[in-house]
Protein backbone atom coordinates (compact mmCIF):
# COMPACT_ATOMS: atom_id res chain seq x y z
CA UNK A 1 -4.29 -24.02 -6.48
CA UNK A 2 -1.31 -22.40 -8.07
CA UNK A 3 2.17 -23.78 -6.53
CA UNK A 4 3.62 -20.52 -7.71
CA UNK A 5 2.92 -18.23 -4.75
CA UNK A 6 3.17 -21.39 -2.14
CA UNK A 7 6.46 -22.13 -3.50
CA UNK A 8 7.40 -18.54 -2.81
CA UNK A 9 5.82 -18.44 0.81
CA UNK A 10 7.74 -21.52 1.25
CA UNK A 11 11.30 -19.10 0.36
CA UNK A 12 9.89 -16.63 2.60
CA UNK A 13 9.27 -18.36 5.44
CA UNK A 14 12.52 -20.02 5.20
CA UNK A 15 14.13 -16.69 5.26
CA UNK A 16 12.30 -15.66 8.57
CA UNK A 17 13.71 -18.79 10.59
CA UNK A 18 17.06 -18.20 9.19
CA UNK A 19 16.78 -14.73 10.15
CA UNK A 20 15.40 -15.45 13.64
CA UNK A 21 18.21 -18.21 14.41
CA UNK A 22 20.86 -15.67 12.85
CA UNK A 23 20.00 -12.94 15.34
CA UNK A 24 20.82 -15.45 18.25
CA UNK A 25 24.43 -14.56 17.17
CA UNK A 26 24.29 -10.97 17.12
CA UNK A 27 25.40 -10.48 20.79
CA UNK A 28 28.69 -12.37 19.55
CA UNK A 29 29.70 -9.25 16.67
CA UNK A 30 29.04 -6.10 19.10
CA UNK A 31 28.59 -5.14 22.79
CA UNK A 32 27.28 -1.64 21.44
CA UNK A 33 24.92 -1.17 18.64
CA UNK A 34 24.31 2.53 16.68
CA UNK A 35 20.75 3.06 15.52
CA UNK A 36 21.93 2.47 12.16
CA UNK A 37 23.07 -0.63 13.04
CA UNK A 38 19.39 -0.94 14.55
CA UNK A 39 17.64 0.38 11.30
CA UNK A 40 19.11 -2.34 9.24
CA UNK A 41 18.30 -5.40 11.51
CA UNK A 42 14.62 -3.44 11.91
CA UNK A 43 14.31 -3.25 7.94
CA UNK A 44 15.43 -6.83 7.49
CA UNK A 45 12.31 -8.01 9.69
CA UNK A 46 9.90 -5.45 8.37
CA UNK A 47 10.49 -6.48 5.14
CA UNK A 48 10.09 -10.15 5.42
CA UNK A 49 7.04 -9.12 7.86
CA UNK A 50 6.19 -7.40 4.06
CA UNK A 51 6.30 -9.97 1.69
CA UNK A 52 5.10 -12.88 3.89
CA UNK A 53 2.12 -10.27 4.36
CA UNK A 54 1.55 -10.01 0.95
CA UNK A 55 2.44 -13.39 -0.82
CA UNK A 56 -1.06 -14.82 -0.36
CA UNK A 57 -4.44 -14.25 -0.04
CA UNK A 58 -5.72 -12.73 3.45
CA UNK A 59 -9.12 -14.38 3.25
CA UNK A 60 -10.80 -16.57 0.78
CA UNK A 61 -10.52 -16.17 -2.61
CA UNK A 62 -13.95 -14.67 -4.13
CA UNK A 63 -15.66 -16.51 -6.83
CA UNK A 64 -14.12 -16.91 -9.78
CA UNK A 65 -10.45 -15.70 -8.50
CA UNK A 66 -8.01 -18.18 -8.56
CA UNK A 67 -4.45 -17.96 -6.66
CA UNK A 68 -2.97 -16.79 -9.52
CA UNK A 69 -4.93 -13.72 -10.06
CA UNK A 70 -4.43 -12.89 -6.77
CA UNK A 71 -0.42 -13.41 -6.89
CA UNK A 72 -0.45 -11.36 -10.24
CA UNK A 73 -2.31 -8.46 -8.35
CA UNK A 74 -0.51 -8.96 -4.90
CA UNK A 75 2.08 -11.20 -5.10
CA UNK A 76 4.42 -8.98 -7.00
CA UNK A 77 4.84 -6.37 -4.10
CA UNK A 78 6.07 -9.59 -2.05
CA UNK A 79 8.31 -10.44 -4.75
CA UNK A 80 9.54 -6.54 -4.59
CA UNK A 81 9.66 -6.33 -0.44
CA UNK A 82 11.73 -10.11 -0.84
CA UNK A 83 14.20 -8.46 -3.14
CA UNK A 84 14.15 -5.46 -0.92
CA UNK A 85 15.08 -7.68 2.04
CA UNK A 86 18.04 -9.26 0.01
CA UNK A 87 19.57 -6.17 -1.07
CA UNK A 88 18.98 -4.65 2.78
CA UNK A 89 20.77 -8.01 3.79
CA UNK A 90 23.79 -7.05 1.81
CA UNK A 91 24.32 -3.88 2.77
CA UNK A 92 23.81 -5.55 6.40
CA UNK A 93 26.75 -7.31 5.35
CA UNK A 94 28.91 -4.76 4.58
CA UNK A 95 28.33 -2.35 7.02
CA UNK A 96 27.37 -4.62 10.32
CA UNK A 97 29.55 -7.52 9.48
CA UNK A 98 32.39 -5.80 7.26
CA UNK A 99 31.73 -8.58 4.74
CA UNK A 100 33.68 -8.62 1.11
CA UNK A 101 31.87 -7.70 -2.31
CA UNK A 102 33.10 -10.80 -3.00
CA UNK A 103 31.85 -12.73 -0.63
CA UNK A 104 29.86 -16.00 -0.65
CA UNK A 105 27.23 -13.95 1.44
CA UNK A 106 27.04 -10.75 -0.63
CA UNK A 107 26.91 -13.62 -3.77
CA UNK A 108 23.97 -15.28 -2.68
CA UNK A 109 21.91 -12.48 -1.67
CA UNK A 110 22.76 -10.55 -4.87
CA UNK A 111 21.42 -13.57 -6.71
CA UNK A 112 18.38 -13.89 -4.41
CA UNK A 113 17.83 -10.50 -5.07
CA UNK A 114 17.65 -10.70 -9.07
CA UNK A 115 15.79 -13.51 -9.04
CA UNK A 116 12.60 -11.69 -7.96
CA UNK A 117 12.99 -9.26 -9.79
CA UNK A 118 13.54 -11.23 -12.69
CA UNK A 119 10.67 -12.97 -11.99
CA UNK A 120 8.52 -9.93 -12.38
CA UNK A 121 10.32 -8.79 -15.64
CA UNK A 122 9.23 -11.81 -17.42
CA UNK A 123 6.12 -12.42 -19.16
CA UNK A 124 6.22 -16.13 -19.94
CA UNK A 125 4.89 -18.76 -17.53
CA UNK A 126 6.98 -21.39 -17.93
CA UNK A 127 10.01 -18.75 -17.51
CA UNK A 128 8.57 -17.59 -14.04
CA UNK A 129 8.12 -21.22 -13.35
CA UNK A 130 11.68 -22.03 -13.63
CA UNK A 131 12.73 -19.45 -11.82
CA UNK A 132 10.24 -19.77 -9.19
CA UNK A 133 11.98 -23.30 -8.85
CA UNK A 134 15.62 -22.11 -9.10
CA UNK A 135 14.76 -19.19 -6.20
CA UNK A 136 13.64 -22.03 -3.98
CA UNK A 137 16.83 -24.28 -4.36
CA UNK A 138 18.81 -21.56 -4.04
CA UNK A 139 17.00 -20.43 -0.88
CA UNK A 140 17.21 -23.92 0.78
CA UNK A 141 20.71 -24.30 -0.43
CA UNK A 142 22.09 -20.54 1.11
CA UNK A 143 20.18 -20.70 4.15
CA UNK A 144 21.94 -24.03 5.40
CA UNK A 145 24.83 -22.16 4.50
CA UNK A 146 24.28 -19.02 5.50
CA UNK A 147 23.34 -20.68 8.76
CA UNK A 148 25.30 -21.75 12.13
CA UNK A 149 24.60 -25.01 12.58
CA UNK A 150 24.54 -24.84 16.31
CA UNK A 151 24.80 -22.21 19.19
């Protein structure tokens, strides 16, 4: 076992209940949505749907494939649909929510964003480790943020 890809399923999943429990609040921004409006909210789920698809394995690994292999082959077009989803997420921001550039939201999601993608840019193993672990505390920590506590 590799905790590399299950610490990213771990950010992903995260991000789908904190999506799910932010859409609960949707009715409270607009009476009327406009299909771009609907576009972004759709890409936002297809693209989690995306990387939690692809993060790991389908099936059982064949012999002689480890978790790793299969996140090297696989994994990185998560990593790609989860920085995707953070970039679609900002521009969800701006446009749906009128948010700042400067905002804590726009922030964190540019960082969540990078980090992927920096992830993928790096050769070294111990580099992707560390970020691997600095993606997931700054998932955990944004999502309580980034969250209502209560409806």
């Amino acid at each position: 076992m590799d905790w590399v890809p299950l610490v990213w399923a771990v950010c992903i999943f995260v991000w789908q209940v904190q999506y799910l429990w932010a859409v609960i609040e949707l009715p409270n921004f607009s009476q009327a949505w406009t299909l771009i409006d609907f576009l972004l909210l759709l890409s936002l789920s297809l693209l989690l749907f995306i990387a939690a698809a692809l993060v790991l394995p389908d099936s059982e690994l064949p012999a002689g494939e480890s978790l790793a292999d299969v996140f090297r082959r696989d994994g990185r077009w998560a990593l790609l649909a989860l920085s995707a989803w953070a970039c679609t997420a900002i521009v969800t921001n701006l446009v749906l929510f009128e948010a700042s550039l400067v905002s804590f939201q726009v922030v964190m999601l540019l960082l969540l964003a990078l980090l992927p993608a920096a992830f993928l840019a790096i050769p070294s193993r111990r580099v992707r480790e560390v970020v691997t672990g600095g993606n997931l505390v700054l998932t955990l920590w944004a999502a309580w943020e980034l969250s209502p506590k209560a409806y």
